[in-house]
N, C-alpha and C. Protein backbone atom coordinates (compact mmCIF):
# COMPACT_ATOMS: atom_id res chain seq x y z
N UNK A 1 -14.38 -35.73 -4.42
CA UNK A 1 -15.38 -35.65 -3.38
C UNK A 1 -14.73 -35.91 -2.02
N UNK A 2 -15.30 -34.82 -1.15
CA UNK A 2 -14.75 -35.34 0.33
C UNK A 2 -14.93 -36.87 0.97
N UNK A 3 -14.86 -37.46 1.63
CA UNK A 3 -14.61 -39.00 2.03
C UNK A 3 -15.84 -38.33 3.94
N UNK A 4 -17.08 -39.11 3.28
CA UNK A 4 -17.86 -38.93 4.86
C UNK A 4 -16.94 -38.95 6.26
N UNK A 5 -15.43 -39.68 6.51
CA UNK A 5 -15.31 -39.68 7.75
C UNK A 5 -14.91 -38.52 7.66
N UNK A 6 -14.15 -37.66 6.84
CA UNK A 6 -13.03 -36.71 6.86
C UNK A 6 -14.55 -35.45 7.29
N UNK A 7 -15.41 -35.73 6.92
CA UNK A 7 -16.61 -34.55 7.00
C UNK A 7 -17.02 -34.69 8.50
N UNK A 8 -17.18 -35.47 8.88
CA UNK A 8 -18.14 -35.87 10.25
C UNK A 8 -16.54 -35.92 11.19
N UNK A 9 -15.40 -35.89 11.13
CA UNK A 9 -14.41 -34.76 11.98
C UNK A 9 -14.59 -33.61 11.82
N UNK A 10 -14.72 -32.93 10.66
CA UNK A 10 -14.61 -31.64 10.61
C UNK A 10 -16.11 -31.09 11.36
N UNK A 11 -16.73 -31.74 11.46
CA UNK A 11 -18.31 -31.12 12.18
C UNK A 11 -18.06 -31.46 13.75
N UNK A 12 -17.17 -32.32 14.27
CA UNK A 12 -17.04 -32.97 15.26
C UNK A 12 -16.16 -31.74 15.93
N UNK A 13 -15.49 -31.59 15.15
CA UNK A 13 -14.18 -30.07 15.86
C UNK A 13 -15.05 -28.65 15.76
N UNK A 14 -15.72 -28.43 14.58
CA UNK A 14 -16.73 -27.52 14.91
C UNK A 14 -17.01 -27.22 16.05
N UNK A 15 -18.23 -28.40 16.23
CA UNK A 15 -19.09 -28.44 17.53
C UNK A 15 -18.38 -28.26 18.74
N UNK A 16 -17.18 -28.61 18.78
CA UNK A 16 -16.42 -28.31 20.50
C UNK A 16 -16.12 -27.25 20.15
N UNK A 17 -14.66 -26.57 19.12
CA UNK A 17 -14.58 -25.22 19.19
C UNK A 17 -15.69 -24.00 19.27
N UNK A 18 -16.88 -24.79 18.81
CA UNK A 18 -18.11 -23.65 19.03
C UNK A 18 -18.92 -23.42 20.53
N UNK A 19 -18.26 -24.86 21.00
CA UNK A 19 -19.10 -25.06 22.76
C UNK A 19 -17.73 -24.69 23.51
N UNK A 20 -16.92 -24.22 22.93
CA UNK A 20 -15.40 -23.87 23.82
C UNK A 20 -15.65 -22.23 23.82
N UNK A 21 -15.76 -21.86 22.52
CA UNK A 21 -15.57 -20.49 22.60
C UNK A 21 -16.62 -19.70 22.82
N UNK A 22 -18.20 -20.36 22.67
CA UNK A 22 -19.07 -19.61 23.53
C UNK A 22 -18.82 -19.69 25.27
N UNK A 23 -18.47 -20.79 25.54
CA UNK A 23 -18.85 -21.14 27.09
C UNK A 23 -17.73 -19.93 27.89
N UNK A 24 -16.42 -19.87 26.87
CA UNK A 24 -15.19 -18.33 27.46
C UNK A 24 -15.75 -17.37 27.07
N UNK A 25 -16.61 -17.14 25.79
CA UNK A 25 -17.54 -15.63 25.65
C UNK A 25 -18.05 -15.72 27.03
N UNK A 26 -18.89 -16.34 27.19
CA UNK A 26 -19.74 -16.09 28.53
C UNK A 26 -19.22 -15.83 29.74
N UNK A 27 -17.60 -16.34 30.08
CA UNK A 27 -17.26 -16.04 31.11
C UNK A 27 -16.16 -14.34 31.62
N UNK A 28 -15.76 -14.10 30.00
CA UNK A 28 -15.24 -13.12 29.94
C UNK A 28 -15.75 -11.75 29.57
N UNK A 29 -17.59 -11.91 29.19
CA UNK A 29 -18.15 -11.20 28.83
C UNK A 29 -18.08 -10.11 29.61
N UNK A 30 -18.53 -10.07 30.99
CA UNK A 30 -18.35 -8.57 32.21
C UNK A 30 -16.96 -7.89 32.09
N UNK A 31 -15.55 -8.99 31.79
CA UNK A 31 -14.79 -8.11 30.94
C UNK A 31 -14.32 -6.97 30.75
N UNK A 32 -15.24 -7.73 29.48
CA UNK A 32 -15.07 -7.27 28.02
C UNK A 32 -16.05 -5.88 28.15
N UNK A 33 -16.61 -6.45 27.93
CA UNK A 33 -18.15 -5.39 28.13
C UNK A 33 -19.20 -4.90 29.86
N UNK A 34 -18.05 -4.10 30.40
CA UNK A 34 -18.77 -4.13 32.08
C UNK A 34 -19.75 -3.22 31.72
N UNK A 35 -20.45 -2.51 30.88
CA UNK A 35 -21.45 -1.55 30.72
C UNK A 35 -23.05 -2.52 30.62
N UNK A 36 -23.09 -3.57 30.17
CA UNK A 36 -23.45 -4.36 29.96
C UNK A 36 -24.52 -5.33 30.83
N UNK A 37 -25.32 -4.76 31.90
CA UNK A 37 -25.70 -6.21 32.78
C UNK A 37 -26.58 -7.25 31.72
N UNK A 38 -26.18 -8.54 32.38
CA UNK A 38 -26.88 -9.81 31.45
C UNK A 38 -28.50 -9.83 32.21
N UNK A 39 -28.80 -10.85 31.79
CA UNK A 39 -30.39 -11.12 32.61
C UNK A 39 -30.04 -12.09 33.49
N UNK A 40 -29.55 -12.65 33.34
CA UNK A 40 -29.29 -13.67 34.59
C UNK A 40 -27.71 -14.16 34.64
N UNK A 41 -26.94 -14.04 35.49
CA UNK A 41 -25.66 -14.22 35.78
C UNK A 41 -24.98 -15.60 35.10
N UNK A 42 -23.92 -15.40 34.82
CA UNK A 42 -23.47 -16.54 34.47
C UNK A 42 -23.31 -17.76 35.94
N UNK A 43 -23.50 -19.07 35.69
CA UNK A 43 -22.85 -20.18 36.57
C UNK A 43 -21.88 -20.76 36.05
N UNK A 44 -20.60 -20.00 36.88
CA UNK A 44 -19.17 -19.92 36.72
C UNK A 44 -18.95 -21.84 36.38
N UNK A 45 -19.33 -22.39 37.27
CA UNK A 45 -18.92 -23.77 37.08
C UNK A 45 -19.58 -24.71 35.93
N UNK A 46 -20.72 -24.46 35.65
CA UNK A 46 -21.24 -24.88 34.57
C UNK A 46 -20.69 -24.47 33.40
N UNK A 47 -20.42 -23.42 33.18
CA UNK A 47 -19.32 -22.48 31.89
C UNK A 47 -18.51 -23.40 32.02
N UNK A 48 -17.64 -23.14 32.88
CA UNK A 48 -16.35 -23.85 32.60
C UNK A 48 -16.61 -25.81 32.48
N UNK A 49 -17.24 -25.92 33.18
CA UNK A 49 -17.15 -27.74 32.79
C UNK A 49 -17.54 -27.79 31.12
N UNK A 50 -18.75 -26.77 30.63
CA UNK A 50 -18.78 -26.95 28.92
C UNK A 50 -17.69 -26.51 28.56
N UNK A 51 -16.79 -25.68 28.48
CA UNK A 51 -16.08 -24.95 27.98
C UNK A 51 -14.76 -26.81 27.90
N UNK A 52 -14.45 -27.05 29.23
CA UNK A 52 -13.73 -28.26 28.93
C UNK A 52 -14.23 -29.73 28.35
N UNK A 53 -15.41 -29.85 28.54
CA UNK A 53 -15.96 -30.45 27.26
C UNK A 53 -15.79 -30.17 26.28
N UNK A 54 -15.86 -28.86 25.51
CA UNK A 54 -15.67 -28.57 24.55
C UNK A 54 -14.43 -28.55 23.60
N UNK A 55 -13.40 -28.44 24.47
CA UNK A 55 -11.85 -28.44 23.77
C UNK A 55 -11.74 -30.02 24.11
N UNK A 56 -12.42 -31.25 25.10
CA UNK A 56 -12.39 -32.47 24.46
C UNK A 56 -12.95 -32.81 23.30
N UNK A 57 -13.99 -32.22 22.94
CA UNK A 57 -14.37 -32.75 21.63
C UNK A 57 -13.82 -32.28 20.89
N UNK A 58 -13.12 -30.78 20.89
CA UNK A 58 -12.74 -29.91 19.99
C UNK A 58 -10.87 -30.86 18.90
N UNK A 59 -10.43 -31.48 20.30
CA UNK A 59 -9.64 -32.09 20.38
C UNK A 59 -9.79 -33.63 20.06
N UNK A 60 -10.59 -34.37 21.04
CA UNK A 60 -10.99 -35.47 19.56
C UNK A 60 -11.08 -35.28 18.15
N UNK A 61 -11.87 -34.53 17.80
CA UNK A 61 -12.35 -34.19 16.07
C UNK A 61 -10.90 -33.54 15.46
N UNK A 62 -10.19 -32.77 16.08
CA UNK A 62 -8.48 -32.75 15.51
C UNK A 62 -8.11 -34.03 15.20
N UNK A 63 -8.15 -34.91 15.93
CA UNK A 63 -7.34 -36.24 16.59
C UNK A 63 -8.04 -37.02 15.11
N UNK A 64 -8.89 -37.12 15.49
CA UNK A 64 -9.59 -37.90 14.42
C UNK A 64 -9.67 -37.12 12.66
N UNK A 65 -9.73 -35.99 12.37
CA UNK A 65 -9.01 -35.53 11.11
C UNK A 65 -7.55 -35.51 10.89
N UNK A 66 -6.94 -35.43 11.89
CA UNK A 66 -5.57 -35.95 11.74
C UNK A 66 -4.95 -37.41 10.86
N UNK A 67 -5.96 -38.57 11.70
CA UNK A 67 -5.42 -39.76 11.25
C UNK A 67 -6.09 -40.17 9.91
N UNK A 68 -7.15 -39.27 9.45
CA UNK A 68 -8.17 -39.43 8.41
C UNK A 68 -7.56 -39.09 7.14
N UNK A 69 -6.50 -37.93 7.44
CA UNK A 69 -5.62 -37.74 6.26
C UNK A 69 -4.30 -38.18 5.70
């Protein structure tokens, strides 16, 4: 059986790599896809402050499955 801390890192790195790599979808979307208008524009600075939130947590929850094993 997995060991609860080793689980609650792995959900912990989830959650940032998932708030990292939407928050760069969003900023690279016009891009990627310029055919595309959104409904309401991205706010460049809000993206990016989640996006670096996100690789901190993404990076804690490494940090912390690291020493778990």
């Amino acid at each position: 059986m997995i060991p609860l801390p080793v689980i609650l890192a792995e959900i912990i790195m989830a959650l940032g790599g998932a708030l990292l790599a939407a928050n760069i979808w969003a900023l690279i979307r016009h891009k990627v896809r310029p055919d595309q208008k959104p409904v309401r524009p991205v706010s460049r600075g809000r993206a990016i402050t989640n996006a670096l939130i996100g690789l901190v947590v993404l990076v804690w929850g490494f940090a912390s499955f690291i020493t778990r094993i």
